[in-house]
C-alpha atoms as a PDB file:
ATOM      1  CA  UNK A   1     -33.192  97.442 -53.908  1.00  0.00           C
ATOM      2  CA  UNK A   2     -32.122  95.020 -51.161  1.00  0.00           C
ATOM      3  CA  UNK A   3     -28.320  93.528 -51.153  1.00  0.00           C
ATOM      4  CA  UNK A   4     -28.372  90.042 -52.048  1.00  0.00           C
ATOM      5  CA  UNK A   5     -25.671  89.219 -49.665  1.00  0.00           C
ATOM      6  CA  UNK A   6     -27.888  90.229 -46.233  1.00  0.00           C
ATOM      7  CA  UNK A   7     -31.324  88.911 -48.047  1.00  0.00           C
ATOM      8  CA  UNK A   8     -29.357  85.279 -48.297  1.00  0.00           C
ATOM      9  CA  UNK A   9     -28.585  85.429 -45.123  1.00  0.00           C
ATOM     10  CA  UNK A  10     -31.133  87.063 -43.401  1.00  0.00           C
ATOM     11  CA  UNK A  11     -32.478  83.647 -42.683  1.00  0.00           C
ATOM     12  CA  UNK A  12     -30.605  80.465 -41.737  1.00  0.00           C
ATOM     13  CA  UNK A  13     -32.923  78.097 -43.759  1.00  0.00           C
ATOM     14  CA  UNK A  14     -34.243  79.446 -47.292  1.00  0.00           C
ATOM     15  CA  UNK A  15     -34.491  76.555 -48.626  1.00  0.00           C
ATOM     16  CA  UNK A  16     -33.643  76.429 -52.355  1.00  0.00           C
ATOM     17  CA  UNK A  17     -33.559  80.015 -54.290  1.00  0.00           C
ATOM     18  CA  UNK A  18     -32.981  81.398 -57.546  1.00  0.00           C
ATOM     19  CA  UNK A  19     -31.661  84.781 -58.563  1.00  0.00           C
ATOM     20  CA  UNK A  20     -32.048  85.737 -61.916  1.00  0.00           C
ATOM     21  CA  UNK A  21     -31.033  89.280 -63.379  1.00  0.00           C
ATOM     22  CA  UNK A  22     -28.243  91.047 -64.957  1.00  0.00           C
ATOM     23  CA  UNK A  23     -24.471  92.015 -64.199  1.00  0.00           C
ATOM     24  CA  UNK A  24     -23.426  95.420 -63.713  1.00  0.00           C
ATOM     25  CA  UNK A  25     -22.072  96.402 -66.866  1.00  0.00           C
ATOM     26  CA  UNK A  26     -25.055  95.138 -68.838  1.00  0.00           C
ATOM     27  CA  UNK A  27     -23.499  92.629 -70.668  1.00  0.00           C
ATOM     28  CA  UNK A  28     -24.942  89.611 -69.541  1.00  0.00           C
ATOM     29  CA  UNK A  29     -27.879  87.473 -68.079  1.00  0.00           C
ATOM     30  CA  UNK A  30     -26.928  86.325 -64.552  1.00  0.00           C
ATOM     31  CA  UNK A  31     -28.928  83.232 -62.765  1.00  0.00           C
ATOM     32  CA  UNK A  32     -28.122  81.424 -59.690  1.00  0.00           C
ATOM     33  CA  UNK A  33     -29.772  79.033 -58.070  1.00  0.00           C
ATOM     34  CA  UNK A  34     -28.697  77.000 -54.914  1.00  0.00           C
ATOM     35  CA  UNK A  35     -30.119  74.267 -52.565  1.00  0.00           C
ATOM     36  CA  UNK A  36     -29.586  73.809 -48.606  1.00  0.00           C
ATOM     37  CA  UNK A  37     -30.630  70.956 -46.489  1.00  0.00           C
ATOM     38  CA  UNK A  38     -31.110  69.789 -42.828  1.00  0.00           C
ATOM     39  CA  UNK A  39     -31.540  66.142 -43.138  1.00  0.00           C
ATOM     40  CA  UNK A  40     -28.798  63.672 -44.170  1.00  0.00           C
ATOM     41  CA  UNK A  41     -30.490  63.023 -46.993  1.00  0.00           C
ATOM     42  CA  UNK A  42     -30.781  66.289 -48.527  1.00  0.00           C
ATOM     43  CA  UNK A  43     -27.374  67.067 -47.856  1.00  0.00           C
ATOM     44  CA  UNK A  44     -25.809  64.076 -49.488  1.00  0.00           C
ATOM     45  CA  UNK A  45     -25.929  65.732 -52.713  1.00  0.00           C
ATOM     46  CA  UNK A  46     -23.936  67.634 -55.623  1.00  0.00           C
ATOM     47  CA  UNK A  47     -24.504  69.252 -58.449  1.00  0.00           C
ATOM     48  CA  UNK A  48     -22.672  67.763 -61.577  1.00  0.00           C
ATOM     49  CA  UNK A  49     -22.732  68.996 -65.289  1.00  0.00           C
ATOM     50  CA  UNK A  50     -24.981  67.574 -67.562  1.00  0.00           C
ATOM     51  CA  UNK A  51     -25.038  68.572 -71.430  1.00  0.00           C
ATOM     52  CA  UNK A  52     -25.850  72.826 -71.246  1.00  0.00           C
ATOM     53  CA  UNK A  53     -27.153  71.915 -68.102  1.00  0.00           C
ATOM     54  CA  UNK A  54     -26.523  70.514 -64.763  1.00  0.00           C
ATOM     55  CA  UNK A  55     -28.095  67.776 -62.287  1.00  0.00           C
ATOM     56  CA  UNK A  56     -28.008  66.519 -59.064  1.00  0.00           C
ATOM     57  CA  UNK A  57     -26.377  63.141 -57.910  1.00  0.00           C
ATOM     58  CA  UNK A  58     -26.056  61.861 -54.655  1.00  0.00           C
ATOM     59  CA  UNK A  59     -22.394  62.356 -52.926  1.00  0.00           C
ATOM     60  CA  UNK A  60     -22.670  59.647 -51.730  1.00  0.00           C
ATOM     61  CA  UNK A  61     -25.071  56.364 -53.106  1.00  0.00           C
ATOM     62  CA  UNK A  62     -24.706  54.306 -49.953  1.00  0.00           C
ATOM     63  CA  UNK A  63     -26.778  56.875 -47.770  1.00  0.00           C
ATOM     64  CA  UNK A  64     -29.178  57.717 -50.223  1.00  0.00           C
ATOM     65  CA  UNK A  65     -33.088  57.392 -48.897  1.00  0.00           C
ATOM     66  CA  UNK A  66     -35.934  58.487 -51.096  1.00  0.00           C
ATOM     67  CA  UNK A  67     -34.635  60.245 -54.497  1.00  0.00           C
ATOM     68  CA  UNK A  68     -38.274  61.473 -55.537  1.00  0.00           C
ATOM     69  CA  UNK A  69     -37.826  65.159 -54.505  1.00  0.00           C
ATOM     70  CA  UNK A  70     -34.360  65.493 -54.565  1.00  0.00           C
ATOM     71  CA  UNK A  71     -32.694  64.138 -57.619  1.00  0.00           C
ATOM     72  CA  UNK A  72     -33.668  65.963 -60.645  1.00  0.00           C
ATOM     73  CA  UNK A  73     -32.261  68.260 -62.939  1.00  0.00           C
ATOM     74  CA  UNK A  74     -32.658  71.827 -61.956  1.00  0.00           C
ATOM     75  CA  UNK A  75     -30.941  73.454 -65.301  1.00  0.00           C
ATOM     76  CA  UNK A  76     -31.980  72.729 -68.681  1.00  0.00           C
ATOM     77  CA  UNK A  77     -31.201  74.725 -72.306  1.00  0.00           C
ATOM     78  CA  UNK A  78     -33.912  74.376 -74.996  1.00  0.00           C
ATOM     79  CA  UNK A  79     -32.842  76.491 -77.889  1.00  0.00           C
ATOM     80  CA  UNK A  80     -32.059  80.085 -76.783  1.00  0.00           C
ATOM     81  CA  UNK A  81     -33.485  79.368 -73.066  1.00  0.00           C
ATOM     82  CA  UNK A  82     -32.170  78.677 -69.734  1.00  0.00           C
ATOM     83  CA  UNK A  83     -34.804  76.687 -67.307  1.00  0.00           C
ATOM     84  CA  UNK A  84     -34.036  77.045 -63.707  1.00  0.00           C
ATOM     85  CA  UNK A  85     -36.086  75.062 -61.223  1.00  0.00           C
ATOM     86  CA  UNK A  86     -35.886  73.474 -57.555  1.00  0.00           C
ATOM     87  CA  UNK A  87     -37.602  70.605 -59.001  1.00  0.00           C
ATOM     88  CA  UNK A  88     -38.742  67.676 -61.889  1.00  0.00           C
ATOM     89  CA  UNK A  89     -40.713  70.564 -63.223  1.00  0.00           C
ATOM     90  CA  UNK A  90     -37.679  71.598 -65.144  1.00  0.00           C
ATOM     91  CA  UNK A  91     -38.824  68.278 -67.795  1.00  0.00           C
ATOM     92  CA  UNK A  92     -41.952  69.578 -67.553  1.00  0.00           C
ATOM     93  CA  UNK A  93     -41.184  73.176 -68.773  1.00  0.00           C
ATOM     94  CA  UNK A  94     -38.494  71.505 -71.190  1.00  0.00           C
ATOM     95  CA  UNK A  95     -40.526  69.056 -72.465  1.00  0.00           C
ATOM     96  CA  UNK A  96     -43.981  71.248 -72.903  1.00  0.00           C
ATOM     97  CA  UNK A  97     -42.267  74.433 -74.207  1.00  0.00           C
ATOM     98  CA  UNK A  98     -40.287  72.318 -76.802  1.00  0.00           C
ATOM     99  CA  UNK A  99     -44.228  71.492 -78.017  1.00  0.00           C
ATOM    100  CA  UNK A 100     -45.210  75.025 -78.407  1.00  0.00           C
ATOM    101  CA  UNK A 101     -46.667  75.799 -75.164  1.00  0.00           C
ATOM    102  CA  UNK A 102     -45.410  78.925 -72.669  1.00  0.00           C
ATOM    103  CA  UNK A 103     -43.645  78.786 -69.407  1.00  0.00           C
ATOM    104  CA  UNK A 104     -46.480  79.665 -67.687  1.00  0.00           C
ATOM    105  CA  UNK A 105     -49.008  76.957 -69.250  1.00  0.00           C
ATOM    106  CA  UNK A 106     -46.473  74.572 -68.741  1.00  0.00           C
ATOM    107  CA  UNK A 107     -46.307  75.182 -65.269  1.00  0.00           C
ATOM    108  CA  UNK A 108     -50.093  74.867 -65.027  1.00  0.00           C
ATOM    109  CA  UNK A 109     -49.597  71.366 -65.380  1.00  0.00           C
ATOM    110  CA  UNK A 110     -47.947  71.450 -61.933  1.00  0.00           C
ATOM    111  CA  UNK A 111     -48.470  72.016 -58.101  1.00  0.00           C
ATOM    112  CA  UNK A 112     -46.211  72.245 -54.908  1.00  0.00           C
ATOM    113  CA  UNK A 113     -44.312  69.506 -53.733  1.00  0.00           C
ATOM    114  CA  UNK A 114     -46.323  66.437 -52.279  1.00  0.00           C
ATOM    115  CA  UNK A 115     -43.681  66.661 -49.091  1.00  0.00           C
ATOM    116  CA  UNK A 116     -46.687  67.508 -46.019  1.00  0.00           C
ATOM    117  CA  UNK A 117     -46.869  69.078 -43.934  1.00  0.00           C
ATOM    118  CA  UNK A 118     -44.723  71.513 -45.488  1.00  0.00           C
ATOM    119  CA  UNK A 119     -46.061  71.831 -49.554  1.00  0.00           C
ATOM    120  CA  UNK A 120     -42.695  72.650 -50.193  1.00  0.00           C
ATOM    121  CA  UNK A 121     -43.735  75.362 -53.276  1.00  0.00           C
ATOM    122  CA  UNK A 122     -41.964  74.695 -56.981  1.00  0.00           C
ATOM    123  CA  UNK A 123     -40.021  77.725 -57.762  1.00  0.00           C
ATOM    124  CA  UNK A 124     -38.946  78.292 -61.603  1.00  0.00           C
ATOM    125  CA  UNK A 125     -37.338  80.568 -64.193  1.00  0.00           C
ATOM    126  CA  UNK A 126     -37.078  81.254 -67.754  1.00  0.00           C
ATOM    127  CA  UNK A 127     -33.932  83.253 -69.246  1.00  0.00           C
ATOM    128  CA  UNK A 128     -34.582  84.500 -73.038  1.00  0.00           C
ATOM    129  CA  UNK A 129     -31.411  85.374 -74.615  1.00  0.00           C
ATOM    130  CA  UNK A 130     -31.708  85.779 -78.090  1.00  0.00           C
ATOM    131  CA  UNK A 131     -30.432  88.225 -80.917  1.00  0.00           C
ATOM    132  CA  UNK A 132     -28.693  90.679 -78.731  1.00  0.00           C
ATOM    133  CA  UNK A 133     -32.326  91.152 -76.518  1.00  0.00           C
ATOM    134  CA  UNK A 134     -32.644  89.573 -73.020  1.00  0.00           C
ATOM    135  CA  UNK A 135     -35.669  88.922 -70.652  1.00  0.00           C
ATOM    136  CA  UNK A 136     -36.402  86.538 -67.891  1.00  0.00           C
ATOM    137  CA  UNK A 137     -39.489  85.088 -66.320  1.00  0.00           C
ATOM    138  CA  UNK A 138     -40.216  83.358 -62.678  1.00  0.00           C
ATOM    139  CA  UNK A 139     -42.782  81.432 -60.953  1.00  0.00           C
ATOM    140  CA  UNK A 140     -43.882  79.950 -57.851  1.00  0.00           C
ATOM    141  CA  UNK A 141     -46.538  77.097 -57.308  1.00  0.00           C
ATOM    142  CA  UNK A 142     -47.477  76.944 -53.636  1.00  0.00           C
ATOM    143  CA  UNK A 143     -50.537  76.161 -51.329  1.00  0.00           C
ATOM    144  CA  UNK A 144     -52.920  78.056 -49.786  1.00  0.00           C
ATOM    145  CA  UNK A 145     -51.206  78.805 -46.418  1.00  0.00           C
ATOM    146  CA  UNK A 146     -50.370  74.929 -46.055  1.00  0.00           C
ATOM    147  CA  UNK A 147     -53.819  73.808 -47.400  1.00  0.00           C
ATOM    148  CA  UNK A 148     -53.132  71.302 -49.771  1.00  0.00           C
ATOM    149  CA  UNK A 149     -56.860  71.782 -51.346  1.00  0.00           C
ATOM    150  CA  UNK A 150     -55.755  74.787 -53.291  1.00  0.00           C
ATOM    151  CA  UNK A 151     -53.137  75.608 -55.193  1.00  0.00           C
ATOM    152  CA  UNK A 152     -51.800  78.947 -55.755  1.00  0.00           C
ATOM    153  CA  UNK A 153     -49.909  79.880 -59.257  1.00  0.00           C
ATOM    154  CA  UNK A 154     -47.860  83.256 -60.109  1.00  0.00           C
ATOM    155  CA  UNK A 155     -45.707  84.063 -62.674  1.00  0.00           C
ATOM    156  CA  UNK A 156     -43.647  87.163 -62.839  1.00  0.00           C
ATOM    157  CA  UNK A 157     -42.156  88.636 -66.341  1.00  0.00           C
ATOM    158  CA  UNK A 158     -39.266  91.173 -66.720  1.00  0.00           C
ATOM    159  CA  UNK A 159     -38.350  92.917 -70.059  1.00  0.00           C
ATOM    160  CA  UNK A 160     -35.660  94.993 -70.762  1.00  0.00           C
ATOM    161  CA  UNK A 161     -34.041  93.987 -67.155  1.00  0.00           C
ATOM    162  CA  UNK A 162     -31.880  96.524 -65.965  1.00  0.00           C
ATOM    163  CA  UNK A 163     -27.760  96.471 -65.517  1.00  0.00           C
ATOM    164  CA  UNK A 164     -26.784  95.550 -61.560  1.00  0.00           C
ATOM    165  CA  UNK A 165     -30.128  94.438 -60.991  1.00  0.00           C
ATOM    166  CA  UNK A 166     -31.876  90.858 -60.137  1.00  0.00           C
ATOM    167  CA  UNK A 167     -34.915  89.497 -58.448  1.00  0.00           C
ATOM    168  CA  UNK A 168     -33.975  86.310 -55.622  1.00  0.00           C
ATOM    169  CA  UNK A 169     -37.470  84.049 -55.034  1.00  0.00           C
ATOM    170  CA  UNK A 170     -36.716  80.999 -52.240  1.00  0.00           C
ATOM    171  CA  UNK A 171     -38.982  78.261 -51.364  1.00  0.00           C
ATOM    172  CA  UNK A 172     -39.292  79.196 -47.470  1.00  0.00           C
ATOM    173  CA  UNK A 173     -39.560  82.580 -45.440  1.00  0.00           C
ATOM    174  CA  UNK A 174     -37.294  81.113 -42.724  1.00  0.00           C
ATOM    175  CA  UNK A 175     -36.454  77.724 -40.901  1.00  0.00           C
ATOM    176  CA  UNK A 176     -39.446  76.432 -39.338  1.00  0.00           C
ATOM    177  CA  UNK A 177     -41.631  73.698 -39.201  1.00  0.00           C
ATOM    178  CA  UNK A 178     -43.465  72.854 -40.659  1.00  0.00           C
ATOM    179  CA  UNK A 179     -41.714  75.415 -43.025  1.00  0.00           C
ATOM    180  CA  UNK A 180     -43.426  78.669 -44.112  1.00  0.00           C
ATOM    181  CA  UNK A 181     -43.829  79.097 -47.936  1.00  0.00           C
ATOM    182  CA  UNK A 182     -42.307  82.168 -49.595  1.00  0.00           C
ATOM    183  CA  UNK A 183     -44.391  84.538 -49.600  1.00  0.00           C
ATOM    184  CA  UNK A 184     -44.819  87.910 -52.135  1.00  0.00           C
ATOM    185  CA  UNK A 185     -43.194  88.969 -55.137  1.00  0.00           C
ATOM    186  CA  UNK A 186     -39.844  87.862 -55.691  1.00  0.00           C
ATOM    187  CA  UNK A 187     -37.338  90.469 -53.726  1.00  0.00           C
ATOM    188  CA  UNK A 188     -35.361  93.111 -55.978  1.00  0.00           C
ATOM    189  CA  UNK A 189     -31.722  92.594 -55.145  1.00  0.00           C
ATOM    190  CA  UNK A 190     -28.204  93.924 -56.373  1.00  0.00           C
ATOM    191  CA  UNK A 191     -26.367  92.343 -58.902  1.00  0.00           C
ATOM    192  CA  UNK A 192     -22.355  93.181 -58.106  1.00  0.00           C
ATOM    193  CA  UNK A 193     -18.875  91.879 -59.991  1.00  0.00           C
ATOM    194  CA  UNK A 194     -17.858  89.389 -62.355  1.00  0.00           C
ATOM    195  CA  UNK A 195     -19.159  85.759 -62.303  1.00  0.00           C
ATOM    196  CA  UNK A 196     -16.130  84.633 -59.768  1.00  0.00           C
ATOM    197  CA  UNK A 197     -17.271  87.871 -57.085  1.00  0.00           C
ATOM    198  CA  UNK A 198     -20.892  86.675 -57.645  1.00  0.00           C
ATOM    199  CA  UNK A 199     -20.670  83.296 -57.200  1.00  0.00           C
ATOM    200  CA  UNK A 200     -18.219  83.495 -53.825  1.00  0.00           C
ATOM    201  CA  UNK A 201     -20.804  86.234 -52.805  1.00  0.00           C
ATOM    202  CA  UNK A 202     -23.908  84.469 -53.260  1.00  0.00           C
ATOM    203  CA  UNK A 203     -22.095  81.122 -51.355  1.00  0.00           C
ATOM    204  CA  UNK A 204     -20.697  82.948 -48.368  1.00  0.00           C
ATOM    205  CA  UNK A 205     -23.983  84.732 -47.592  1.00  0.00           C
ATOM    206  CA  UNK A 206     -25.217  80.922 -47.116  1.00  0.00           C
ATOM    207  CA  UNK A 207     -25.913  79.611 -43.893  1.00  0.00           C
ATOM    208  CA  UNK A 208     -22.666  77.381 -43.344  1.00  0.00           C
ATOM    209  CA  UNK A 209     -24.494  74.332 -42.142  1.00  0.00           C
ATOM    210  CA  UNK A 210     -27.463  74.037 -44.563  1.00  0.00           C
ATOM    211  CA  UNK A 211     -25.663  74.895 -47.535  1.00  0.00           C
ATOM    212  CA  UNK A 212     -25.267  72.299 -49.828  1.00  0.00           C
ATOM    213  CA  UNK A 213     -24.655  73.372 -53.748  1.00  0.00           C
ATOM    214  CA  UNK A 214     -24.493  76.248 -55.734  1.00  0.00           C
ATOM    215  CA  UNK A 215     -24.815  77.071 -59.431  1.00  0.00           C
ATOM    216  CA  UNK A 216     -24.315  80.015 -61.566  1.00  0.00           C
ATOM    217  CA  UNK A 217     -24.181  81.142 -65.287  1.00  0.00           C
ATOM    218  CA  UNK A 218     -23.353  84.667 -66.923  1.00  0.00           C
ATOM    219  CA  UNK A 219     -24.800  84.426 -70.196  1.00  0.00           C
ATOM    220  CA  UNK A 220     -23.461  87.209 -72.973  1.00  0.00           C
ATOM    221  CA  UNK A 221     -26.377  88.760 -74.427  1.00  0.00           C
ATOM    222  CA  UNK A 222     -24.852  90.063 -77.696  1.00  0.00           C
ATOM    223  CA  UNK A 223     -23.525  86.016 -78.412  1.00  0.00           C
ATOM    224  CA  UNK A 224     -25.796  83.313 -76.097  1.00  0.00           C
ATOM    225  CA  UNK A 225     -21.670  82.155 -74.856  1.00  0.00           C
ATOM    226  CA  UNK A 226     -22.392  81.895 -71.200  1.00  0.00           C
ATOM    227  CA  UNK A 227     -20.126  80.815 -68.141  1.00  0.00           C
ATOM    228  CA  UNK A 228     -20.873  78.316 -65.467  1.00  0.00           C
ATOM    229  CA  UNK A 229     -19.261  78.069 -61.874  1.00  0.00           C
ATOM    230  CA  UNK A 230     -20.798  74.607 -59.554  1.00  0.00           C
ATOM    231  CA  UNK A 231     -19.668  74.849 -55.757  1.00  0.00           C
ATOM    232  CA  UNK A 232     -20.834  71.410 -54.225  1.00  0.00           C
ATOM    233  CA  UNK A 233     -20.152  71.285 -49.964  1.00  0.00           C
ATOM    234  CA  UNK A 234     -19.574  67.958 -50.374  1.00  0.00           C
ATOM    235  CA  UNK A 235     -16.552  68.143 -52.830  1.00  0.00           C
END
């Protein structure tokens, strides 16, 4: 198992990530999921609560450039699950799954981001909290090696996830450019303290400058009540 703190910041630029396990007494279903920037235009944003979920919104309207890729709504509820994605694919899940299909054939549906040269991939999860039972599921969409011909899907499933432990995917392996894809499974990482320890831990371990927004939730598995913490840079 790898601490969360040094994988986050191992690497000044990975791009957006999710963390999805469980906290260390067991009792609930943990998620995170942050975004960084290094133009103007990706860093003029926050993340603001919307319904059981949140959004993003610019910080501020007067500077904002092309919205396409980077206003969307990256947390969604339907029924007793939490979507998590870096990405419009979070409708897509929402919408599809609401119609009967799974996470994973709703994600067929969808490829990387159209953003060359660097096929930014889609990263997503699925947290299943229902009747006292908990599992989680997470994907990544990506090219081939930044060939845009080919599209590569995976989808990773965890039952019965175990207490102080998560799993952290990110859409890039370090700053770059163009910017290298993630690459392998998604890295088994610690889960420490109580939503307020996680959340400042999980921030700090940011790079300073690219950071931009941060969102967690500790779900209770015996009840579906869950807790949410936003840190936005740009407050």
């Amino acid at each position: 198992m790898i601490d969360l703190q040094k994988e986050i910041g191992s690497t000044s630029y990975p791009g957006r990530g999710i963390v999805i396990g469980t906290s260390e007494d067991g009792k609930y279903a943990v998620c995170a999921y942050f975004i960084m920037g290094r133009s103007e235009n990706s860093r003029n944003r926050v993340f603001v609560e919307d319904g059981e979920g949140i959004r993003t919104q610019a910080f501020d309207p007067s500077k904002m450039e092309d919205p396409s890729l980077i206003i969307y709504a990256p947390v969604r509820v339907l029924g007793n699950s939490t979507i998590v994605t870096n990405g419009d694919q979070t409708d897509t899940v929402y919408d599809l799954m609401k119609e009967g299909k799974t996470f994973e054939e709703s994600l067929r549906t969808r490829e990387f981001e159209p953003d060359a040269p660097n096929y930014t991939p889609r990263i997503s999860g699925l947290m299943n909290v229902e009747n006292g039972k908990y599992d989680f599921a997470m994907s990544i969409l990506k090219s081939n090696n930044g060939d845009p011909s080919q599209c590569l899907r995976f989808t990773y499933t965890y039952d019965n996830p175990k207490a102080g432990e998560g799993y952290f995917i990110h859409t890039y392996m370090q700053d770059g450019n163009p910017l290298p894809s993630f690459e392998g499974e998604p890295t088994r990482v610690n889960i420490a303290g109580d939503i307020d320890t996680f959340t400042n831990n999980v921030w700090n371990a940011l790079n300073a400058d690219n950071k931009v927004s941060l969102f967690t939730r500790y779900i209770e598995i015996a009840t579906g009540k869950y807790e949410t913490r936003i840190i936005n840079k740009n407050a």
